[in-house]
N, C-alpha and C. Protein backbone atom coordinates (compact mmCIF):
# COMPACT_ATOMS: atom_id res chain seq x y z
N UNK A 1 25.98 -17.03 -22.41
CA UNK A 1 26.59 -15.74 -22.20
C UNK A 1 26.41 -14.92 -23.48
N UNK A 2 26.23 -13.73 -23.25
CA UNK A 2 25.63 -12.38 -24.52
C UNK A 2 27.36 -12.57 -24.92
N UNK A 3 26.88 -12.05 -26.08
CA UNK A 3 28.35 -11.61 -27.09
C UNK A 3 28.86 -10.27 -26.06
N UNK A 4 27.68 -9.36 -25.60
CA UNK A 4 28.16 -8.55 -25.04
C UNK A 4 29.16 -8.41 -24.01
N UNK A 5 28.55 -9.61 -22.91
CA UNK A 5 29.22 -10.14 -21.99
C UNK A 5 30.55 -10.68 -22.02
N UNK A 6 30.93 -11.37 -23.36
CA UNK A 6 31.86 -12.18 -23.61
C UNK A 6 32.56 -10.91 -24.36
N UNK A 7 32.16 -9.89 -24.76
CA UNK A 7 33.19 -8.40 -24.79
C UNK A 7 33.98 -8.16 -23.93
N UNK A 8 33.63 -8.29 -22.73
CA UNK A 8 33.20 -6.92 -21.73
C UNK A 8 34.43 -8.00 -20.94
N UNK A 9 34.65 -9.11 -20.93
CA UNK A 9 34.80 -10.01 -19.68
C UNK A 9 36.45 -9.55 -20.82
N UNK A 10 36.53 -9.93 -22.06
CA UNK A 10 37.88 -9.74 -22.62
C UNK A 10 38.58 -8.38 -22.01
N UNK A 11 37.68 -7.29 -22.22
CA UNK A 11 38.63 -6.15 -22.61
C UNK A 11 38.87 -5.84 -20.94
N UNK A 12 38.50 -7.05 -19.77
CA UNK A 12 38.81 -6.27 -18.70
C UNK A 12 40.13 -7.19 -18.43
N UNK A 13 40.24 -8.89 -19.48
CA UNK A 13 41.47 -8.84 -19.29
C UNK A 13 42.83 -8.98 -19.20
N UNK A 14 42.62 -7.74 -20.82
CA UNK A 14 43.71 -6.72 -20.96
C UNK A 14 44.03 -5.91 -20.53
N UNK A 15 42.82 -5.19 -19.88
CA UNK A 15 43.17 -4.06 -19.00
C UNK A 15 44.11 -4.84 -17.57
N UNK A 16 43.64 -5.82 -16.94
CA UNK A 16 44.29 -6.34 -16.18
C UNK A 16 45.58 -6.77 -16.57
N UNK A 17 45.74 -7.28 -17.36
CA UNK A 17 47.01 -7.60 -18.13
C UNK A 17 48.16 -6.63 -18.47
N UNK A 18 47.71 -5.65 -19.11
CA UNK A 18 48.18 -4.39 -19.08
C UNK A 18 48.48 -3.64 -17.74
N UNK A 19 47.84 -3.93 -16.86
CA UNK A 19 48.20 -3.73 -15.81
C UNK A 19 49.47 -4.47 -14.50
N UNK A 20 50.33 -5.32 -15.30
CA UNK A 20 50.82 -6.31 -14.56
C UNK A 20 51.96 -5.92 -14.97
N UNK A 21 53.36 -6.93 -14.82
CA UNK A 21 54.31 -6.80 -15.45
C UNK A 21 54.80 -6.49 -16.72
N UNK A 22 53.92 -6.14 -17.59
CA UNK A 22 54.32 -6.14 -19.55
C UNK A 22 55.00 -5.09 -19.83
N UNK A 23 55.79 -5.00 -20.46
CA UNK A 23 57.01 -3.77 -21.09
C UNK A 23 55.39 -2.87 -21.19
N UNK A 24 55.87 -1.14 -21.21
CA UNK A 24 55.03 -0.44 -21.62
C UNK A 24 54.33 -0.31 -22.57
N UNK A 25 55.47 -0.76 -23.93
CA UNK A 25 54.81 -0.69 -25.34
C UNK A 25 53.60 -2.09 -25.03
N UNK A 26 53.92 -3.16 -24.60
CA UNK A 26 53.00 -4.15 -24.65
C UNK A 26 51.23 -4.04 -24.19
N UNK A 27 51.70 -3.31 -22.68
CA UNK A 27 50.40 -2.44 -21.74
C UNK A 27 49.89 -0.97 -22.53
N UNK A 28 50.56 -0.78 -23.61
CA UNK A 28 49.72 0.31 -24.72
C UNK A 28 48.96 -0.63 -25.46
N UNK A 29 49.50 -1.69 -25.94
CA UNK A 29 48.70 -2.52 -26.83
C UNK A 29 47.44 -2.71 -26.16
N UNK A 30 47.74 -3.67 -25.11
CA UNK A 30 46.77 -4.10 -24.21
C UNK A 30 45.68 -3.16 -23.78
N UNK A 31 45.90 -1.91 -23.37
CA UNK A 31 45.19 -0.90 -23.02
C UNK A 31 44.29 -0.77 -24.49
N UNK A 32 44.80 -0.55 -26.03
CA UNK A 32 43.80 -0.17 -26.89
C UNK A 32 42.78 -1.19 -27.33
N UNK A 33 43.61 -2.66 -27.25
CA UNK A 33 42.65 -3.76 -27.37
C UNK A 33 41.57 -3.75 -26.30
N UNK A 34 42.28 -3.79 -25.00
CA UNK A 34 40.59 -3.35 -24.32
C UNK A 34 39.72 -2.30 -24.60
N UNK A 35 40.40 -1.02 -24.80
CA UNK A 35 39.08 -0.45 -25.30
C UNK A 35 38.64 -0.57 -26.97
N UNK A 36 38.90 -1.19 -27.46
CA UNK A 36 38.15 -2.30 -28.48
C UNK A 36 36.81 -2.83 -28.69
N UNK A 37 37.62 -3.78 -27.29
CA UNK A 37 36.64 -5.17 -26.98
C UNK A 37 35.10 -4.04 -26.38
N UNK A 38 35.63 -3.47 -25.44
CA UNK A 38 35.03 -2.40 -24.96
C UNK A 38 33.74 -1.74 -25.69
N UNK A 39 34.40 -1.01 -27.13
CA UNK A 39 33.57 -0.37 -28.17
C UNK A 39 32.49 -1.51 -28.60
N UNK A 40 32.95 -3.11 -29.15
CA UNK A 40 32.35 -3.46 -29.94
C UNK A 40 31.40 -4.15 -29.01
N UNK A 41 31.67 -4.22 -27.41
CA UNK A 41 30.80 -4.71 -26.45
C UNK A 41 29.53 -3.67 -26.59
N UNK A 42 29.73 -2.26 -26.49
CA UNK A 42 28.65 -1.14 -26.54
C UNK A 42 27.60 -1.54 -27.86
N UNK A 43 28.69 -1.57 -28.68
CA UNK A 43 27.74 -2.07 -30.21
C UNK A 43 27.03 -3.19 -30.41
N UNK A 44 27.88 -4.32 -29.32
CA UNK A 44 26.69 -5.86 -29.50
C UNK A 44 25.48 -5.14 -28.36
N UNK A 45 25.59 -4.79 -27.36
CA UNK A 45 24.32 -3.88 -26.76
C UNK A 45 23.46 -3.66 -27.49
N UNK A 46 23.99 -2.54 -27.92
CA UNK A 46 22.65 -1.80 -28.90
C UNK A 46 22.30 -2.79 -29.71
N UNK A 47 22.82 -3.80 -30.42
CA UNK A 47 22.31 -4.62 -31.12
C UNK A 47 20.87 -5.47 -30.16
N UNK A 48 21.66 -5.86 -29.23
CA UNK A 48 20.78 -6.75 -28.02
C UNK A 48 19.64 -6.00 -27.83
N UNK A 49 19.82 -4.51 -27.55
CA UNK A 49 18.64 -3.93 -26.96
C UNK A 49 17.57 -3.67 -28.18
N UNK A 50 18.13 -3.55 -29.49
CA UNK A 50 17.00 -3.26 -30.45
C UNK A 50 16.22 -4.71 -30.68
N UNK A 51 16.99 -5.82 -30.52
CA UNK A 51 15.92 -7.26 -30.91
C UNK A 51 15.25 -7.14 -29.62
N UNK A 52 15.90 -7.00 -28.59
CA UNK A 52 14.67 -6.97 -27.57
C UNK A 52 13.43 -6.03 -27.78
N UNK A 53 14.01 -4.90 -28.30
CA UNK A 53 12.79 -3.97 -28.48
C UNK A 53 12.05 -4.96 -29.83
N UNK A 54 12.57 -5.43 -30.52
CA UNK A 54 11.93 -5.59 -32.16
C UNK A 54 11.04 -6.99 -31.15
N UNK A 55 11.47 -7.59 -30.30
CA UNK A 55 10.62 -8.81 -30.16
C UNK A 55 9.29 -8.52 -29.35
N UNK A 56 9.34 -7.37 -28.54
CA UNK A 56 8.15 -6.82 -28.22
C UNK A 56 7.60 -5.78 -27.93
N UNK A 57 7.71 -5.54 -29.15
CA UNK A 57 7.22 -4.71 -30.17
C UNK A 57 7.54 -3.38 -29.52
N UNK A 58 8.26 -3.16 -28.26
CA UNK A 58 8.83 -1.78 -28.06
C UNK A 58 9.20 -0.53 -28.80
N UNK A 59 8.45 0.66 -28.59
CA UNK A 59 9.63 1.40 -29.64
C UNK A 59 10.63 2.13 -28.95
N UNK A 60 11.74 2.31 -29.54
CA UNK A 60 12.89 2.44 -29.30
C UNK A 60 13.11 3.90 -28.30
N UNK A 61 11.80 4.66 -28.89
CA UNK A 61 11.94 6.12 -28.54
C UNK A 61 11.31 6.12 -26.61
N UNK A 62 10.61 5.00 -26.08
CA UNK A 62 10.10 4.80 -25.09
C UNK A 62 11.35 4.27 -24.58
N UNK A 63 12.59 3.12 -24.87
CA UNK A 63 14.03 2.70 -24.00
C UNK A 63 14.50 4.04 -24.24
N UNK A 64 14.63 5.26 -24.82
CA UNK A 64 15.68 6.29 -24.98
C UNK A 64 15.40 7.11 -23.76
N UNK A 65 13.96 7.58 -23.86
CA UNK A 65 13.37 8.70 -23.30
C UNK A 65 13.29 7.71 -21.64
N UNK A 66 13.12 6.67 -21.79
CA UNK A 66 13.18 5.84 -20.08
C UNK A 66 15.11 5.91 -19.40
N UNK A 67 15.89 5.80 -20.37
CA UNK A 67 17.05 6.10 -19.79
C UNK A 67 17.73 7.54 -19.24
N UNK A 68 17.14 8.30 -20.39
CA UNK A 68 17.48 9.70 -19.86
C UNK A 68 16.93 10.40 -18.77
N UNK A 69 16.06 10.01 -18.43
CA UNK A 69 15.66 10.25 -17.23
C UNK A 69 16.12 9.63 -15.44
């Protein structure tokens, strides 16, 4: 499993968690830690997607210009 993955699977759950019985102040916590896990999931991405690009030999400006479209 990607680091990314193992982000992504946390911050959904806190969000779930946060979503259940927890005092409010607790489901604020919960709510910012998921979007956290969330942020640093986006950031192991981009990490993922540049070794993929660095391993063959992609340049970066061909994944940018292929998504925006």
């Amino acid at each position: 499993m990607s680091e990314a993955r193992y982000l992504h699977i946390q911050a959904e759950r806190c969000f779930r968690l946060a979503r259940g019985p927890a005092a409010p102040r607790l489901a604020d916590e919960l709510e910012a830690l998921g979007r956290a896990f969330e942020q640093e999931a986006r950031e192991a991405e981009d990490v993922e997607v540049r070794q993929h690009a660095a391993e063959y030999r992609v340049p970066l400006v061909a994944l940018t210009t292929e998504i925006a479209d």
